[in-house]
Protein backbone atom coordinates (compact mmCIF):
# COMPACT_ATOMS: atom_id res chain seq x y z
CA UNK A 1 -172.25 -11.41 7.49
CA UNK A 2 -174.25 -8.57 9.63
CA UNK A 3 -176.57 -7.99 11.46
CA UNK A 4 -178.45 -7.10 7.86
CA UNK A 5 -178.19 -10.67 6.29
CA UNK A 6 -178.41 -12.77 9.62
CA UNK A 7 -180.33 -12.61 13.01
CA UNK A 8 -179.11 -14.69 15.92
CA UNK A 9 -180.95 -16.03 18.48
CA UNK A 10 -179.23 -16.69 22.12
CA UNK A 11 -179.77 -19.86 24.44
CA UNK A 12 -178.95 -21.87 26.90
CA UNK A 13 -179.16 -25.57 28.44
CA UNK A 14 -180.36 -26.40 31.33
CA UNK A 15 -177.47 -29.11 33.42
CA UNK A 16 -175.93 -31.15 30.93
CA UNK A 17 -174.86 -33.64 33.62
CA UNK A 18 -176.15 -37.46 32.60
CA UNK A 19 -178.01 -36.22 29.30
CA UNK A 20 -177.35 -34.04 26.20
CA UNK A 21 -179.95 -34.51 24.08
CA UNK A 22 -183.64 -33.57 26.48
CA UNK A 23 -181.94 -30.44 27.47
CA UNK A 24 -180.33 -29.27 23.70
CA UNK A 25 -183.35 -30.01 22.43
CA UNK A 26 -185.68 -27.72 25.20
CA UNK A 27 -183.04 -24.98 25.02
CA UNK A 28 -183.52 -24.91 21.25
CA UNK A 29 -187.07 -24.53 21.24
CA UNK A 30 -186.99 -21.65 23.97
CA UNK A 31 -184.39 -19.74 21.77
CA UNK A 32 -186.92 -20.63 18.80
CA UNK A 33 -189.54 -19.66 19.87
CA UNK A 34 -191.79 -17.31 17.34
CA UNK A 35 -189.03 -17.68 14.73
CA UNK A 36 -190.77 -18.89 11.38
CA UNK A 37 -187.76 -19.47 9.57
CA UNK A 38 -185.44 -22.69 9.40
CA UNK A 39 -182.06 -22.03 11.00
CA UNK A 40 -178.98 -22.05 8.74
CA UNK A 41 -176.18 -22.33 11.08
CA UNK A 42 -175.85 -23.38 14.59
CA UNK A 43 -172.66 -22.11 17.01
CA UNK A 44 -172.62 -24.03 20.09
CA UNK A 45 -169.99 -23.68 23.38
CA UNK A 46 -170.58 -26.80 25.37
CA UNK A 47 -168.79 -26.96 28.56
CA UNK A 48 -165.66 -29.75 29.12
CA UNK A 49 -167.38 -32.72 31.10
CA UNK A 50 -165.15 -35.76 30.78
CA UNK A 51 -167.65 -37.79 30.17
CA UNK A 52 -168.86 -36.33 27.10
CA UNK A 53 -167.05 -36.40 23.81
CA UNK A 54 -167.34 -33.77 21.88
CA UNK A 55 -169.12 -35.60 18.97
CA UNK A 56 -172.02 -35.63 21.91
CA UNK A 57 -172.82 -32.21 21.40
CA UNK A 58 -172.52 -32.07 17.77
CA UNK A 59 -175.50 -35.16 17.33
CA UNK A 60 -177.37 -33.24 19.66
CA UNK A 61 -177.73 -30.72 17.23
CA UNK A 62 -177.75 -33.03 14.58
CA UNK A 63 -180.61 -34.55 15.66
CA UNK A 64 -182.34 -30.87 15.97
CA UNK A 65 -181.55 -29.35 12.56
CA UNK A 66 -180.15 -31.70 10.12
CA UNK A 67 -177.97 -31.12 7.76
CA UNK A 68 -177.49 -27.45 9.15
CA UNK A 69 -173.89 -26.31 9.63
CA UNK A 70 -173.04 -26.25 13.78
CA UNK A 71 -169.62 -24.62 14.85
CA UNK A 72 -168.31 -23.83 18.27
CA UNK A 73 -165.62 -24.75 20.72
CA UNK A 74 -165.55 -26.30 23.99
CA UNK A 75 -164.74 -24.29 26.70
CA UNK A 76 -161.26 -24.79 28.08
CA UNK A 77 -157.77 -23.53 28.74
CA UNK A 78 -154.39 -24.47 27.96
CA UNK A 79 -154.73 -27.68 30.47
CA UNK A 80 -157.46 -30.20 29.81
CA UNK A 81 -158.66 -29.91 33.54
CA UNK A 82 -162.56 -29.68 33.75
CA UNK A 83 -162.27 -27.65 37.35
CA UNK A 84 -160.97 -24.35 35.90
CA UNK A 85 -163.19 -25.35 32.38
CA UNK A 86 -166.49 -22.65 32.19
CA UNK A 87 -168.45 -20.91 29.61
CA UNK A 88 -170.09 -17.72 29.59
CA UNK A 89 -173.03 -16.36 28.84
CA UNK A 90 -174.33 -13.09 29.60
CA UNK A 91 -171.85 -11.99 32.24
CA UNK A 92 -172.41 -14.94 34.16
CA UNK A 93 -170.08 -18.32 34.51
CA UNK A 94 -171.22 -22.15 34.22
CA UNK A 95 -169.42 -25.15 34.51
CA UNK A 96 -171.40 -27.60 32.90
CA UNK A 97 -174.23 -25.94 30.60
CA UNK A 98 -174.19 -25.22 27.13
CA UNK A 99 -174.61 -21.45 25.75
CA UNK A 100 -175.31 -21.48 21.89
CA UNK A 101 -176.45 -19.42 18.82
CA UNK A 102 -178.62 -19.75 16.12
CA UNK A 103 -178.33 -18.37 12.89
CA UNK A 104 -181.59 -17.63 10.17
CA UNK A 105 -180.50 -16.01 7.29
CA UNK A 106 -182.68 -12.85 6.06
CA UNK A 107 -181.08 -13.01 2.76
CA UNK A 108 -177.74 -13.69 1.46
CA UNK A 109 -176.02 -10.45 -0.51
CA UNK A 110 -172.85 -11.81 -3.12
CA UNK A 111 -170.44 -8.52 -3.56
């Protein structure tokens, strides 16, 4: 895929201390914004909070685009210790916010 068969759109959550869902779901519709088409695929880097499984993130998204592929990782090191855990997201670091991408195919080319 390029540039020429997808264009991504760039967000990011607000927090994501008690609550996954509100702020997923306001991010998304920022990075949305003036986009008619239906996203495709969804590529998410939520932050390591204990407290949230990972599965969290994913029915966030879930809930947002259905049935819409969503790939990612969370953000950690070698040691599962949520102190040195960040993302980042244009040149800046975040402990506990969620950058993402979405994807809306243009068109789809088979070679």
């Amino acid at each position: 895929m390029t540039s020429d068969d997808v264009r991504f759109r760039t967000g990011i959550t607000e927090e994501l201390d008690e609550s996954v869902d509100i702020p997923v779901k306001a991010a998304f519709d920022k990075a949305t914004t003036g986009i008619s088409e239906s996203p495709r695929l969804a590529i998410i880097f939520p932050p390591l909070i204990l407290k949230n499984a990972g599965d969290a993130y994913v029915n966030a998204w879930q809930k947002i685009i259905p049935n819409v592929p969503v790939f990612g990782s969370i953000a950690t090191d070698d040691a599962i210790i949520s102190k040195f855990s960040e993302t980042i997201y244009n040149g800046k670091n975040y402990k506990t916010v969620m950058p993402f991408m979405i994807g809306v195919f243009l068109y789809w080319r088979c070679k």
